[in-house]
C-alpha atoms as a PDB file:
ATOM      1  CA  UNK A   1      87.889 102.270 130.387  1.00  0.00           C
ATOM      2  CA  UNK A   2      86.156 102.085 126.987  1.00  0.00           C
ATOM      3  CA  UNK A   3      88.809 102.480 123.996  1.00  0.00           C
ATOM      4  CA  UNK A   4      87.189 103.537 120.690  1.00  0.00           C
ATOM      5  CA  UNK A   5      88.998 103.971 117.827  1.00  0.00           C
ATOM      6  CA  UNK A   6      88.124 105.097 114.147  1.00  0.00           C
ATOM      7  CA  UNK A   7      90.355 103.707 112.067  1.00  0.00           C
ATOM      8  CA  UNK A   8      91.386 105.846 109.305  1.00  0.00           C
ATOM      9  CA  UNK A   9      91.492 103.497 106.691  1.00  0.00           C
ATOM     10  CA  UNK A  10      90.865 106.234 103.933  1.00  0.00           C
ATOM     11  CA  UNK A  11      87.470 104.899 102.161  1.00  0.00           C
ATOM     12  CA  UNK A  12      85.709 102.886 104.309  1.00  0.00           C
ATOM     13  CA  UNK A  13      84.455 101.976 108.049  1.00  0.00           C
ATOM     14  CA  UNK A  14      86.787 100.056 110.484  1.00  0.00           C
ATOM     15  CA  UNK A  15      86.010 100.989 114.460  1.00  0.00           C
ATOM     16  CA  UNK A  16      88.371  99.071 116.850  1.00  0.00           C
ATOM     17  CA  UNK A  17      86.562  98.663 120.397  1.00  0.00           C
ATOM     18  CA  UNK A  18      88.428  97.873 123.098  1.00  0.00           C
ATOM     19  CA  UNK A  19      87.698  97.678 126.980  1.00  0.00           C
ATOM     20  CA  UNK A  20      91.122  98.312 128.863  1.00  0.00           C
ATOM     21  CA  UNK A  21      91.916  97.802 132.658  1.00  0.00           C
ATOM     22  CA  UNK A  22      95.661  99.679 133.381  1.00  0.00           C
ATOM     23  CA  UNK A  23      97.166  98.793 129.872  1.00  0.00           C
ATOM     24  CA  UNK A  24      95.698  95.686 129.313  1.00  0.00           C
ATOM     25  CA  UNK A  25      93.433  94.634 126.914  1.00  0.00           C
ATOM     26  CA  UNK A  26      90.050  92.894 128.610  1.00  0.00           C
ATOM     27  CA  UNK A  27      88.197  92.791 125.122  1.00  0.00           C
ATOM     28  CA  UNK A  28      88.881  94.071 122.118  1.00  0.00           C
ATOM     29  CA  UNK A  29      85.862  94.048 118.733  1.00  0.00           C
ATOM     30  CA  UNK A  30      86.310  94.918 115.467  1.00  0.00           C
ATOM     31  CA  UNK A  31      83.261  96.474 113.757  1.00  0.00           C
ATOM     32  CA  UNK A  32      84.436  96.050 109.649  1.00  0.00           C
ATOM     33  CA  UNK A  33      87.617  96.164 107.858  1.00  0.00           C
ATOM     34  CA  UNK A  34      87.864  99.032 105.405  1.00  0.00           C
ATOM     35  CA  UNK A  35      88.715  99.009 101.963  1.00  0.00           C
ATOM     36  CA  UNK A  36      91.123  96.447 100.003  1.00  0.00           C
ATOM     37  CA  UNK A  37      93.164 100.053  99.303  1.00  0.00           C
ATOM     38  CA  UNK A  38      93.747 102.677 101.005  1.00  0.00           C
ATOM     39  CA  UNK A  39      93.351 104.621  97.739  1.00  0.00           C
ATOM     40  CA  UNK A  40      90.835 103.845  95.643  1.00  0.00           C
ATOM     41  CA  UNK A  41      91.290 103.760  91.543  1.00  0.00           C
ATOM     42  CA  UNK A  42      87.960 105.772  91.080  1.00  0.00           C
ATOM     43  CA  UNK A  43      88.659 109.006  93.563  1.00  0.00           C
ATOM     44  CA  UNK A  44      91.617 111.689  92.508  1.00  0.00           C
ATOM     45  CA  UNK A  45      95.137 110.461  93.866  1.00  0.00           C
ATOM     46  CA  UNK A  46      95.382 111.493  97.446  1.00  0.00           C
ATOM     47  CA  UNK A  47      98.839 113.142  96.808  1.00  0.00           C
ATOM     48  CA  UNK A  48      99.317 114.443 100.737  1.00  0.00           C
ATOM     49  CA  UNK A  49     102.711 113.738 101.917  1.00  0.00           C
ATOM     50  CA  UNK A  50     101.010 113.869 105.506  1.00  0.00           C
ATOM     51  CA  UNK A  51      98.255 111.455 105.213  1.00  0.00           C
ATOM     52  CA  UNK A  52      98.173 109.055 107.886  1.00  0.00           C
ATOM     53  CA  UNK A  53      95.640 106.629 106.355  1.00  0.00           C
ATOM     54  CA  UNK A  54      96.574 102.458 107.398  1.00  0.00           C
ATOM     55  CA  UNK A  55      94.898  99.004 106.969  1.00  0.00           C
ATOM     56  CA  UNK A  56      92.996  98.370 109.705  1.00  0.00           C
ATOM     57  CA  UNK A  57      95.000  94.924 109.780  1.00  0.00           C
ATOM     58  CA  UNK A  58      98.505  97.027 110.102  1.00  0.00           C
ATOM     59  CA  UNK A  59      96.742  99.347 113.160  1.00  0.00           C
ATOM     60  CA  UNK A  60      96.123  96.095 115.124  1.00  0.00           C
ATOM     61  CA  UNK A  61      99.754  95.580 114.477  1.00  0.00           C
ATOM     62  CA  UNK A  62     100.737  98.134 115.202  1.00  0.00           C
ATOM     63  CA  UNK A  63      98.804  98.847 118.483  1.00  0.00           C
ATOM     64  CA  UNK A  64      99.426  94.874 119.876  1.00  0.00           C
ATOM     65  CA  UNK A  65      96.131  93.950 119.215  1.00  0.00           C
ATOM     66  CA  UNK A  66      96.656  90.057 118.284  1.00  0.00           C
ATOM     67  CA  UNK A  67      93.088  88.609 119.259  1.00  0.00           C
ATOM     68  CA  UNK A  68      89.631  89.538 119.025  1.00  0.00           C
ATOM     69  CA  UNK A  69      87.115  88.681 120.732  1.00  0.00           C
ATOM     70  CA  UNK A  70      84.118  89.877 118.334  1.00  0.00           C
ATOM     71  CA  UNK A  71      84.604  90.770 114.588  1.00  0.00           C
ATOM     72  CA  UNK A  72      81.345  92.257 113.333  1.00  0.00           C
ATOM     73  CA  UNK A  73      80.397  93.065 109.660  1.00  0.00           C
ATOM     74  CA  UNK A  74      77.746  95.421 109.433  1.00  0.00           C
ATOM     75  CA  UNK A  75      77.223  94.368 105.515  1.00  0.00           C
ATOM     76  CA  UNK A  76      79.530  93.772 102.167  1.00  0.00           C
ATOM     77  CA  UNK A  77      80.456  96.327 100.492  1.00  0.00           C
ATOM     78  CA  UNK A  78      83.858  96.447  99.655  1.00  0.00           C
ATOM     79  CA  UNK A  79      84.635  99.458 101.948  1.00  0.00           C
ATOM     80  CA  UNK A  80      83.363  97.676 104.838  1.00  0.00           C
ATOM     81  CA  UNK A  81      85.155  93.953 104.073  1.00  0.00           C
ATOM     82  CA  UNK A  82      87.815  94.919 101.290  1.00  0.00           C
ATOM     83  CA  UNK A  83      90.488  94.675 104.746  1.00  0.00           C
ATOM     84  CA  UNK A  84      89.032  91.354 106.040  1.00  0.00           C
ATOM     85  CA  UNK A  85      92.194  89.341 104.738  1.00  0.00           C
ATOM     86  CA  UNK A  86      94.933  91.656 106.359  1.00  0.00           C
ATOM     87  CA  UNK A  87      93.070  91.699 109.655  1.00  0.00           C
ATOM     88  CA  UNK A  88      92.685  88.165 109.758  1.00  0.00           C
ATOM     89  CA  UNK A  89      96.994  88.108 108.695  1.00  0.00           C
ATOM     90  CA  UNK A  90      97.058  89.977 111.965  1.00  0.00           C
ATOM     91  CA  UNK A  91      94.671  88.260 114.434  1.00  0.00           C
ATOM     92  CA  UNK A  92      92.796  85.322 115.456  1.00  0.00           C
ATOM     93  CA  UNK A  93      88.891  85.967 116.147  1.00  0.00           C
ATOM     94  CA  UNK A  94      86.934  84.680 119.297  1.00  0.00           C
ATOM     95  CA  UNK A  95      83.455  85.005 116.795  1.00  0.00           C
ATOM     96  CA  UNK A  96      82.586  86.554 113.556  1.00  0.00           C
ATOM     97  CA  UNK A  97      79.265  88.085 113.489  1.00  0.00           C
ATOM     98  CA  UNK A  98      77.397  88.420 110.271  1.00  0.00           C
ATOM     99  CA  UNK A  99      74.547  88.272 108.334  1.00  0.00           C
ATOM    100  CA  UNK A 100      75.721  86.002 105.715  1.00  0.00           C
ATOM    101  CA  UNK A 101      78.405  82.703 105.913  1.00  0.00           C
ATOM    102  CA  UNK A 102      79.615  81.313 102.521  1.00  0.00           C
ATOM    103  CA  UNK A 103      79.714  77.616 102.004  1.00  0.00           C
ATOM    104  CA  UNK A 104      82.044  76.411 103.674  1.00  0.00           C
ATOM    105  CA  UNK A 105      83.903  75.001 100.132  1.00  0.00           C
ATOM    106  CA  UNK A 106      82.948  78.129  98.536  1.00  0.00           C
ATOM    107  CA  UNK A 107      85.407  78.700  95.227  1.00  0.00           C
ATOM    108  CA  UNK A 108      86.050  81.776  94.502  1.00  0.00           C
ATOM    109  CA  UNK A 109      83.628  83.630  92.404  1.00  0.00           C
ATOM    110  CA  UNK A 110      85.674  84.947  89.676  1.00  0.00           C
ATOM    111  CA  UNK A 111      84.037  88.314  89.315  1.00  0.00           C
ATOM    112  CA  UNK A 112      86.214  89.135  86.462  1.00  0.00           C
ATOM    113  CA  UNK A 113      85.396  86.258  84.384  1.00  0.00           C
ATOM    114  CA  UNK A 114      83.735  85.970  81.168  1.00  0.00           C
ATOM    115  CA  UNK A 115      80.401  85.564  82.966  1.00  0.00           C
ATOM    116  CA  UNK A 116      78.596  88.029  80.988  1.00  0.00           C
ATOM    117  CA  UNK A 117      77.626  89.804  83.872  1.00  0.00           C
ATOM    118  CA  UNK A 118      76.793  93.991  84.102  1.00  0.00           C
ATOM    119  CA  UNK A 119      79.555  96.006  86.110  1.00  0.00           C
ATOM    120  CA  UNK A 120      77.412  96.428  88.906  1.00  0.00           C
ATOM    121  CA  UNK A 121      76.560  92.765  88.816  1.00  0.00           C
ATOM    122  CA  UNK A 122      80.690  91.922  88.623  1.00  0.00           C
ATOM    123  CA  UNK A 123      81.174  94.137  91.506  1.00  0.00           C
ATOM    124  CA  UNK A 124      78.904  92.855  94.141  1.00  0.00           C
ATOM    125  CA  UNK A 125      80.105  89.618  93.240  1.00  0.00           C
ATOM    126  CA  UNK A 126      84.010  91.040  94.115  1.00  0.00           C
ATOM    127  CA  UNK A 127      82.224  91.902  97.319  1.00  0.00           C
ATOM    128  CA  UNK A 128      81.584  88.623  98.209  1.00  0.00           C
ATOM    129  CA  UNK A 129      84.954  87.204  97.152  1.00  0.00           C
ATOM    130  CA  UNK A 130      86.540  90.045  99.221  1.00  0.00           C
ATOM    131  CA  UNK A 131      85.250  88.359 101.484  1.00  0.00           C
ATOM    132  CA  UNK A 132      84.807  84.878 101.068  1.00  0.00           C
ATOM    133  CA  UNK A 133      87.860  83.898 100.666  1.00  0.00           C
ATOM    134  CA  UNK A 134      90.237  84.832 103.605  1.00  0.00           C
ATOM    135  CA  UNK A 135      87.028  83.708 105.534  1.00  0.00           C
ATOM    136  CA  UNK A 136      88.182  79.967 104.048  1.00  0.00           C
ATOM    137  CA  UNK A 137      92.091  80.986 103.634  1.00  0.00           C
ATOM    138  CA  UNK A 138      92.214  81.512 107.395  1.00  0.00           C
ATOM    139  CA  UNK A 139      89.183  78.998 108.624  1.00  0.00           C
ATOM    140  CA  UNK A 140      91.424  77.990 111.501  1.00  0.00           C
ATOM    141  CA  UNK A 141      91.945  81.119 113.037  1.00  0.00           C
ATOM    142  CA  UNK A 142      87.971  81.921 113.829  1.00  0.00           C
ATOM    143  CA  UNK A 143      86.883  79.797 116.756  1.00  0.00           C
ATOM    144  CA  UNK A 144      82.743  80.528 116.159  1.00  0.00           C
ATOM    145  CA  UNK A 145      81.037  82.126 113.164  1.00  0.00           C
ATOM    146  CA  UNK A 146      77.024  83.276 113.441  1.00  0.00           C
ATOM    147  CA  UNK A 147      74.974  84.325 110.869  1.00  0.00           C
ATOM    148  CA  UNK A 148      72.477  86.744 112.703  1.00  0.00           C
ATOM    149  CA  UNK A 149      68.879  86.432 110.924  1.00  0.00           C
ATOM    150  CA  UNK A 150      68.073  89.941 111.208  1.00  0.00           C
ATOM    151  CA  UNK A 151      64.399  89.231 112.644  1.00  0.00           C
ATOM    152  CA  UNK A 152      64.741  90.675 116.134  1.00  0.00           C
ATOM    153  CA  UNK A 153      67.518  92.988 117.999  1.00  0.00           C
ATOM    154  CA  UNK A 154      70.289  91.034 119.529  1.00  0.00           C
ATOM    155  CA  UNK A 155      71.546  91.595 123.107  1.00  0.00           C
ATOM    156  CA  UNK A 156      74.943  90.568 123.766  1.00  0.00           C
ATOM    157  CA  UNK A 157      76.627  91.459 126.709  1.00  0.00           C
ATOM    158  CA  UNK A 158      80.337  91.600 125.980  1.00  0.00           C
ATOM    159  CA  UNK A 159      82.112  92.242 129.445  1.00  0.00           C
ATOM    160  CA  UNK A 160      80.288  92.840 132.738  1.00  0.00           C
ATOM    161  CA  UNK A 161      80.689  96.390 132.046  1.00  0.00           C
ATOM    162  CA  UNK A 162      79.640  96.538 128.509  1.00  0.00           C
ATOM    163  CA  UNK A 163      76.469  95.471 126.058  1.00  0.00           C
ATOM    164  CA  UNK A 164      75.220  95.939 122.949  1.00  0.00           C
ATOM    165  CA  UNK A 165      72.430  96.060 121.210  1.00  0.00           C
ATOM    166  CA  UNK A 166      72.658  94.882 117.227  1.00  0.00           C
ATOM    167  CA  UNK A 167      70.146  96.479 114.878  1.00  0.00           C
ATOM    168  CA  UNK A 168      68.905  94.981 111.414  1.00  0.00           C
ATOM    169  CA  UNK A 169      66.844  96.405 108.424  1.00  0.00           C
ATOM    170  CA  UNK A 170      63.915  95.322 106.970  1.00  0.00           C
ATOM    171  CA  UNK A 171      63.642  91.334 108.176  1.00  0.00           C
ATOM    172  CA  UNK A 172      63.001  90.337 104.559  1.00  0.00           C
ATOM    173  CA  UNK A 173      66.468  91.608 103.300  1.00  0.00           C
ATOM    174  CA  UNK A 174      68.187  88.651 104.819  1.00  0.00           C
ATOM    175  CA  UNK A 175      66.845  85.722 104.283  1.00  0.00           C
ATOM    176  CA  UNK A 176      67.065  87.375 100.202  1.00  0.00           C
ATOM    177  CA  UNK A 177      70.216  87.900  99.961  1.00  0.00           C
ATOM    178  CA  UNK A 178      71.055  84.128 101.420  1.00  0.00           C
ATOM    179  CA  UNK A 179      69.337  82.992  98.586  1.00  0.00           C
ATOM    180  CA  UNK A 180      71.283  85.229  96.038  1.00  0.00           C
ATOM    181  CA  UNK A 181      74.364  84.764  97.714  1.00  0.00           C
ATOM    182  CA  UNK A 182      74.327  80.873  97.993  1.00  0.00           C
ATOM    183  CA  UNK A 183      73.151  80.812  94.144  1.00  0.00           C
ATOM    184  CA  UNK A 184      75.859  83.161  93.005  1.00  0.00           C
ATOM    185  CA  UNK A 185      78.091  80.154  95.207  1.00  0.00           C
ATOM    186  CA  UNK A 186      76.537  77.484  93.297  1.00  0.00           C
ATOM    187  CA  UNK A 187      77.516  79.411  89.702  1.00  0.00           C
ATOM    188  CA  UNK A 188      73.385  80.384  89.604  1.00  0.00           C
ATOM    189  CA  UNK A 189      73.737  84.299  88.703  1.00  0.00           C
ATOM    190  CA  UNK A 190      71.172  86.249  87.456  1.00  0.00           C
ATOM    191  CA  UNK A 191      72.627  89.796  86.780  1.00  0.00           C
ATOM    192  CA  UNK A 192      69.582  91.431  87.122  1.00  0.00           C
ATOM    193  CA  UNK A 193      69.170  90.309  90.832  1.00  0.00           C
ATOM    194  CA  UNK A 194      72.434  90.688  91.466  1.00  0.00           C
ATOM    195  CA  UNK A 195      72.330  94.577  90.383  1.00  0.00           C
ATOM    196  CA  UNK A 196      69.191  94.757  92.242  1.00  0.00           C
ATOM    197  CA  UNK A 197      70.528  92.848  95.589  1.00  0.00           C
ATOM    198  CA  UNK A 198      73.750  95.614  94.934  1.00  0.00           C
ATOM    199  CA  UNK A 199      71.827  98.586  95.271  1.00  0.00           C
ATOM    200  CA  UNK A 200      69.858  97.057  98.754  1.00  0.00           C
ATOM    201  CA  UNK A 201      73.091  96.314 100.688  1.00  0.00           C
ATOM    202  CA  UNK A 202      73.165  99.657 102.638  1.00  0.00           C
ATOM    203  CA  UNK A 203      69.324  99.470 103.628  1.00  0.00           C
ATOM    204  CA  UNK A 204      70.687  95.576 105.245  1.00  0.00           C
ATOM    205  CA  UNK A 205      73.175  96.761 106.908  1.00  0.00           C
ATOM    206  CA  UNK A 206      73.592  96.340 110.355  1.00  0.00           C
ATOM    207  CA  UNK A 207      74.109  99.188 113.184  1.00  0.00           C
ATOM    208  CA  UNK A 208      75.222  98.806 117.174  1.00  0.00           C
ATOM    209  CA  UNK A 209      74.500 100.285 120.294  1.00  0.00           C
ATOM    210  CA  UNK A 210      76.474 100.179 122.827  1.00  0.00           C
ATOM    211  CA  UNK A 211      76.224 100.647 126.611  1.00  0.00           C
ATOM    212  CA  UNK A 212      78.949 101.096 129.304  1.00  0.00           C
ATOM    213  CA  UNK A 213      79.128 103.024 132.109  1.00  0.00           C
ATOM    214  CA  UNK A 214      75.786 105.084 131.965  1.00  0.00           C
ATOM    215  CA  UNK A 215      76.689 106.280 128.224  1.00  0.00           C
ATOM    216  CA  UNK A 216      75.612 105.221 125.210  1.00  0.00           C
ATOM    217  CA  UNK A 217      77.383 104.991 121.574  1.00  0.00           C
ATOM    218  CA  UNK A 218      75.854 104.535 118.216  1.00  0.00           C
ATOM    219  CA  UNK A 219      77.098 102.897 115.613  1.00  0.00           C
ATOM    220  CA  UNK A 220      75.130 103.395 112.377  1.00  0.00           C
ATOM    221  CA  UNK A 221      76.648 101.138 109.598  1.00  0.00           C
ATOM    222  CA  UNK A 222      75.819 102.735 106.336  1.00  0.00           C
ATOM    223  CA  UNK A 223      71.891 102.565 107.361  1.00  0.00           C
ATOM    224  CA  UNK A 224      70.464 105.129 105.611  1.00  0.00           C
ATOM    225  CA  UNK A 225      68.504 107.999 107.751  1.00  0.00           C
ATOM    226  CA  UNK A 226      64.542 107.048 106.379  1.00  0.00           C
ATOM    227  CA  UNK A 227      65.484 103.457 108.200  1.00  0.00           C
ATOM    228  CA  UNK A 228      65.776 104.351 111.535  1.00  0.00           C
ATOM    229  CA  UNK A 229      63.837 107.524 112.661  1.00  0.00           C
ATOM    230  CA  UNK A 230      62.113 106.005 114.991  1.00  0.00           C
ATOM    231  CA  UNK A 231      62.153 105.369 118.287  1.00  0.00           C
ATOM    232  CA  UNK A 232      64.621 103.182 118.270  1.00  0.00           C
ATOM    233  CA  UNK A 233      66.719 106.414 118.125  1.00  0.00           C
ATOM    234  CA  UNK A 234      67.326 107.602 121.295  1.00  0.00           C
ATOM    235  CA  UNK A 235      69.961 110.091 122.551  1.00  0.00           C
ATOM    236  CA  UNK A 236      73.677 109.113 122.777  1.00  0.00           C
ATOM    237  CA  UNK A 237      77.003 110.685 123.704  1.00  0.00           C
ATOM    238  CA  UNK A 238      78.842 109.493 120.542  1.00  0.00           C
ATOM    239  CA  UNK A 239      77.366 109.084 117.113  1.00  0.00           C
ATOM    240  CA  UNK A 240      79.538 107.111 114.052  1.00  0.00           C
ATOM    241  CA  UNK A 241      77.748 109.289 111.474  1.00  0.00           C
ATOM    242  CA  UNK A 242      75.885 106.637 109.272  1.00  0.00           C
ATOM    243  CA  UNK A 243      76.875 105.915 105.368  1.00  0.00           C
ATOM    244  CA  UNK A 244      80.013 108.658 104.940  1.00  0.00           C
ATOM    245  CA  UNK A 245      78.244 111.686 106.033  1.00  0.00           C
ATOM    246  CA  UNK A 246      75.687 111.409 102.367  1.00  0.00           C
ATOM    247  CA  UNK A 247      72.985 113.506 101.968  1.00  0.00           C
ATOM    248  CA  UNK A 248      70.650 110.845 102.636  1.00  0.00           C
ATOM    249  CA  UNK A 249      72.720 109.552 105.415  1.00  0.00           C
ATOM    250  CA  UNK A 250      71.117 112.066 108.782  1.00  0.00           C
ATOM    251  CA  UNK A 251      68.553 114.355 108.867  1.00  0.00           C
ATOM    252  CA  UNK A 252      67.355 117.191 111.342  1.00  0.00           C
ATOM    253  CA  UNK A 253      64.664 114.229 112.726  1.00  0.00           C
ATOM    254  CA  UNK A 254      67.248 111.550 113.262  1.00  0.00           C
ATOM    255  CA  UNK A 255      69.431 114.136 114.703  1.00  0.00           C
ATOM    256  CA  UNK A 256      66.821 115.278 117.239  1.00  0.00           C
ATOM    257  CA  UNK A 257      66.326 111.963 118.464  1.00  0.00           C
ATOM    258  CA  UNK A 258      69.836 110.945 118.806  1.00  0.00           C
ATOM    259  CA  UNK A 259      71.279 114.392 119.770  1.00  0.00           C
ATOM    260  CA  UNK A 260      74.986 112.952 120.257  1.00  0.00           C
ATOM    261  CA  UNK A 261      77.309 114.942 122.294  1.00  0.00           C
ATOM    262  CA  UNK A 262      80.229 114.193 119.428  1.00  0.00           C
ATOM    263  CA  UNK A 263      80.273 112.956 116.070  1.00  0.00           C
ATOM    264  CA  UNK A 264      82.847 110.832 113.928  1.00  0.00           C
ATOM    265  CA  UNK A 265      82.422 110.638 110.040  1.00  0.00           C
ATOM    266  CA  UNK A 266      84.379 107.395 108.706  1.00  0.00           C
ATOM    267  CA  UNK A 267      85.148 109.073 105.423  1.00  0.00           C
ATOM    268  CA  UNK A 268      88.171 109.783 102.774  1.00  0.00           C
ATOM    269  CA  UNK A 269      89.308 112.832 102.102  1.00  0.00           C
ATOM    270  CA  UNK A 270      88.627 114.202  98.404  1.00  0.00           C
ATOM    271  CA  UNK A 271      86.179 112.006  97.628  1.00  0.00           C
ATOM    272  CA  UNK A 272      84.440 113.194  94.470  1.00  0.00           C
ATOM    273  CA  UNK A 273      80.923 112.362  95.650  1.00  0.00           C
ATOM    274  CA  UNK A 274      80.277 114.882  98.111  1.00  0.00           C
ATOM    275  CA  UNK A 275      80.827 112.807 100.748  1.00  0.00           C
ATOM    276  CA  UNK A 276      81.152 114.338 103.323  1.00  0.00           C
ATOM    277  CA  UNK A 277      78.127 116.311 102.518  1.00  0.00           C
ATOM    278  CA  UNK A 278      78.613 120.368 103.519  1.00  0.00           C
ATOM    279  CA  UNK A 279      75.292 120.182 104.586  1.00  0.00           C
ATOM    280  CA  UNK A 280      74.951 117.271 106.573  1.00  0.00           C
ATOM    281  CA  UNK A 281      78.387 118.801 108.489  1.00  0.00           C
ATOM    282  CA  UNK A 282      76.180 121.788 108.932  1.00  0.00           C
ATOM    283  CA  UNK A 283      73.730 119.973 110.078  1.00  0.00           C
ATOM    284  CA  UNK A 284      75.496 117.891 112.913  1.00  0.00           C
ATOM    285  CA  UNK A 285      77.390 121.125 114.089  1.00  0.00           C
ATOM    286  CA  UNK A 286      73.755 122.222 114.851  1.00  0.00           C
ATOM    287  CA  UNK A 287      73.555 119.631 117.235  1.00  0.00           C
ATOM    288  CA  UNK A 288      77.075 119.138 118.349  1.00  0.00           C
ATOM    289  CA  UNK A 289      80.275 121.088 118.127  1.00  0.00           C
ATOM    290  CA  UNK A 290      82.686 118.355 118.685  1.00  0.00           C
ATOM    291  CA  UNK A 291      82.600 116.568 114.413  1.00  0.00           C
ATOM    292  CA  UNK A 292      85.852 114.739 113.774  1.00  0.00           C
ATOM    293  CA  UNK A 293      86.660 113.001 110.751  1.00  0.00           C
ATOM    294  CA  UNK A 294      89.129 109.623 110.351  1.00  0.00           C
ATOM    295  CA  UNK A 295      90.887 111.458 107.771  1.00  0.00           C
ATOM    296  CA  UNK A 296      92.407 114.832 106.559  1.00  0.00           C
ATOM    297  CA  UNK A 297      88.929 116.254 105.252  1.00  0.00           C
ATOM    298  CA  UNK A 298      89.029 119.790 104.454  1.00  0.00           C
ATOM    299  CA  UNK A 299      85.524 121.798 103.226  1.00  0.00           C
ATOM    300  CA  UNK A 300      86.447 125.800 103.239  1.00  0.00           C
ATOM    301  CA  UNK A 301      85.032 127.089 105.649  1.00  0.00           C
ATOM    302  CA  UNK A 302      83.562 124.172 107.532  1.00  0.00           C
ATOM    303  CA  UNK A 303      86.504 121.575 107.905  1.00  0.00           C
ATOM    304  CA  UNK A 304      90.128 121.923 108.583  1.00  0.00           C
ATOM    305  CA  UNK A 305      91.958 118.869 108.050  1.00  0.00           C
ATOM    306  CA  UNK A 306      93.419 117.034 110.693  1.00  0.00           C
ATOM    307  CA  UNK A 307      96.168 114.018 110.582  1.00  0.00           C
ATOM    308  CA  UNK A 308      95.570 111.190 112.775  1.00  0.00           C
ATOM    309  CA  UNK A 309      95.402 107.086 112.003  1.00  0.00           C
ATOM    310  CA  UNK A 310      92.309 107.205 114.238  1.00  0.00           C
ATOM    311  CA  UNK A 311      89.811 109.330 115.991  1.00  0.00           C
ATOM    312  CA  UNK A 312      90.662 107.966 119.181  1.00  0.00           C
ATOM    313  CA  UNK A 313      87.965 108.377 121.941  1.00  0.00           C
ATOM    314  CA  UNK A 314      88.134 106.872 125.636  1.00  0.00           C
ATOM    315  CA  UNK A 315      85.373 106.583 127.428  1.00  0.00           C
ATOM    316  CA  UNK A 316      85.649 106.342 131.743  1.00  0.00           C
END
C-alpha cells in the first residue's frame, strides 16, 4: 500500500511518501520540509485553539518515521526548506535530491548583515542558509547527495512497485542559479541578480510523478500553470495542487489534461494573499469533487475548515 501524507505544516509544502507492507515501513520519501514556523510574522496570527498545524520534523516523530530513503527538494524557498534542520534532528536520509549542493565548507551567508543588500536580495539569501546549513550541521547523517541538472526527466524506480518520474523547468534555470548560488558562497553578491534569481525560483522548481499500482499521482512543486500545459500533463488520480492554489497556479487547460480524481492544496489558513484562490477552488471542483486542504481553510461558501496534521491518502 501507497501512504501519502500532506503534512500540514501551516505555510508551506511537506508530502511524506511512504510504501507500507502490514505496518511496516518498505520506503518512506520526503518531498520538502515546510516553513522554519509554523506561523509566519507576515500573515494575521492564526489564533485557532484547534489548529493542528506541526513541523514536518515532529510528524516523522511522531509517526516512527526515523529513516528516509529519498528527501527531495523541489526548490528554495523558505516554505519548501525553512523545516530542513528539524527533519534532519529527526532522521537520517538514504539520498537528498536537489538541484543545487552548497560547498561543502559553505559559511553561513549572513543574510542579515550589513551587506547592503535589497530585502528581496537578503531574503533569498536566508533561503539558502535555511538551507545550507543543517545540510553541513548534519553532513553525517545523509549517505548520498545529487544535484539533478534539470536537462532531461529522471526515472527512478523507488521499490518494485513504485517509480517516478522528476520534472524540471526551463534547462537554463539551473545551471544559473549554480552560478549565483556558488558566488553568493564565495561572498560575490550582486543584489540585482539575486532579486532577479528570487523572483525565478518557482518557474525552477521541480514537480514528480509517480506510478504504483496502475495509478498515477502528481506532484506539482510550486510550477506555475503556463510551464507545464503540455503534454507532459496527462490524467492522474491525485493532484498536489501546484504553488498554494494562486491564481496563476491551474487553469481550465492544465486541468483538462490532468483531470485528477482528488485534489490536495498545501496551503495556510488566513493567508492574506488569496491563496487559496476562490476561483481556482471553483475551478478544481469543476473537475473533481473530492478538494482537501492541509489546513483549517475556510472560504464562505466554498470551504469548511477541517482539522487534521495531514491529508492522509492510501493508495491499494
Amino acid at each position: 500500500m501507497l501512504v501519502l501524507d500532506f503534512i500540514n505544516v501551516g505555510n508551506g509544502d511537506a508530502i511524506l511518501v511512504r510504501e507500507m507492507d502490514g505496518g511496516v515501513q518498505r520506503f518512506a520519501m520526503l518531498v520538502d520540509c515546510g516553513h522554519d514556523a509554523l506561523q509566519r510574522d507576515d500573515h494575521p496570527e492564526l489564533g485557532d485553539p484547534n489548529s493542528r498545524r506541526i513541523y514536518a520534523g515532529d510528524f516523522l516523530r511522531k509517526n516512527g518515521v526515523t529513516h528516509l530513503d529519498i528527501l527531495l527538494l523541489t526548490h528554495f524557498h523558505r516554505d519548501h526548506v525553512g523545516g530542513l534542520e528539524r527533519v534532519l534532528e529527526a532522521v537520517t536520509v538514504g539520498e537528498l535530491l536537489t538541484t543545487y549542493l552548497p560547498p561543502a565548507d559553505a559559511a553561513p551567508l549572513d543574510p542579515d548583515g550589513d551587506n547592503g543588500l535589497p530585502k528581496a536580495a537578503r531574503n533569498f539569501l536566508r533561503c539558502m542558509d535555511l538551507y545550507a546549513v543543517p545540510l553541513c550541521r548534519h553532513a553525517g547523517g545523509i549517505a548520498r547527495r545529487t544535484e539533478l541538472k534539470g536537462n532531461r526527466t529522471v526515472t527512478l524506480m523507488l521499490t518494485p512497485e513504485l517509480t517516478m518520474d522528476i520534472l524540471f523547468g526551463e534547462p537554463a534555470l539551473y545551471p544559473r542559479q549554480k552560478e549565483l548560488c556558488d558566488a553568493a558562497f564565495r561572498g560575490e553578491r550582486d543584489g540585482y541578480d539575486l532579486i532577479h534569481w528570487a523572483k525565478s525560483m518557482n518557474v525552477s522548481s521541480l514537480r514528480q510523478r509517480l506510478y504504483y499500482h496502475g495509478r498515477e499521482i502528481v506532484l506539482g512543486g510550486d510550477a506555475y500553470a503556463h510551464m507545464w500545459e503540455t503534454c507532459t500533463a496527462t490524467p492522474c488520480d491525485i493532484l498536489k495542487v501546484p504553488h498554494h492554489a494562486s491564481l496563476s497556479s491551474t487553469t481550465r487547460k492544465l486541468l483538462s489534461l490532468l483531470r485528477p480524481k482528488t485534489a490536495v492544496v498545501c496551503v495556510a489558513a488566513r493567508r492574506p494573499d488569496e491563496r487559496p484562490h476562490p476561483y481556482i477552488i471553483s475551478l478544481l471542483r469543476e473537475f473533481t469533487d473530492d478538494v482537501r486542504f492541509t489546513d483549517a481553510v475556510e472560504i464562505p461558501g466554498l470551504v469548511e475548515p477541517v482539522y487534521h496534521e495531514s491529508v492522509h491518502l492510501e493508495v491499494p
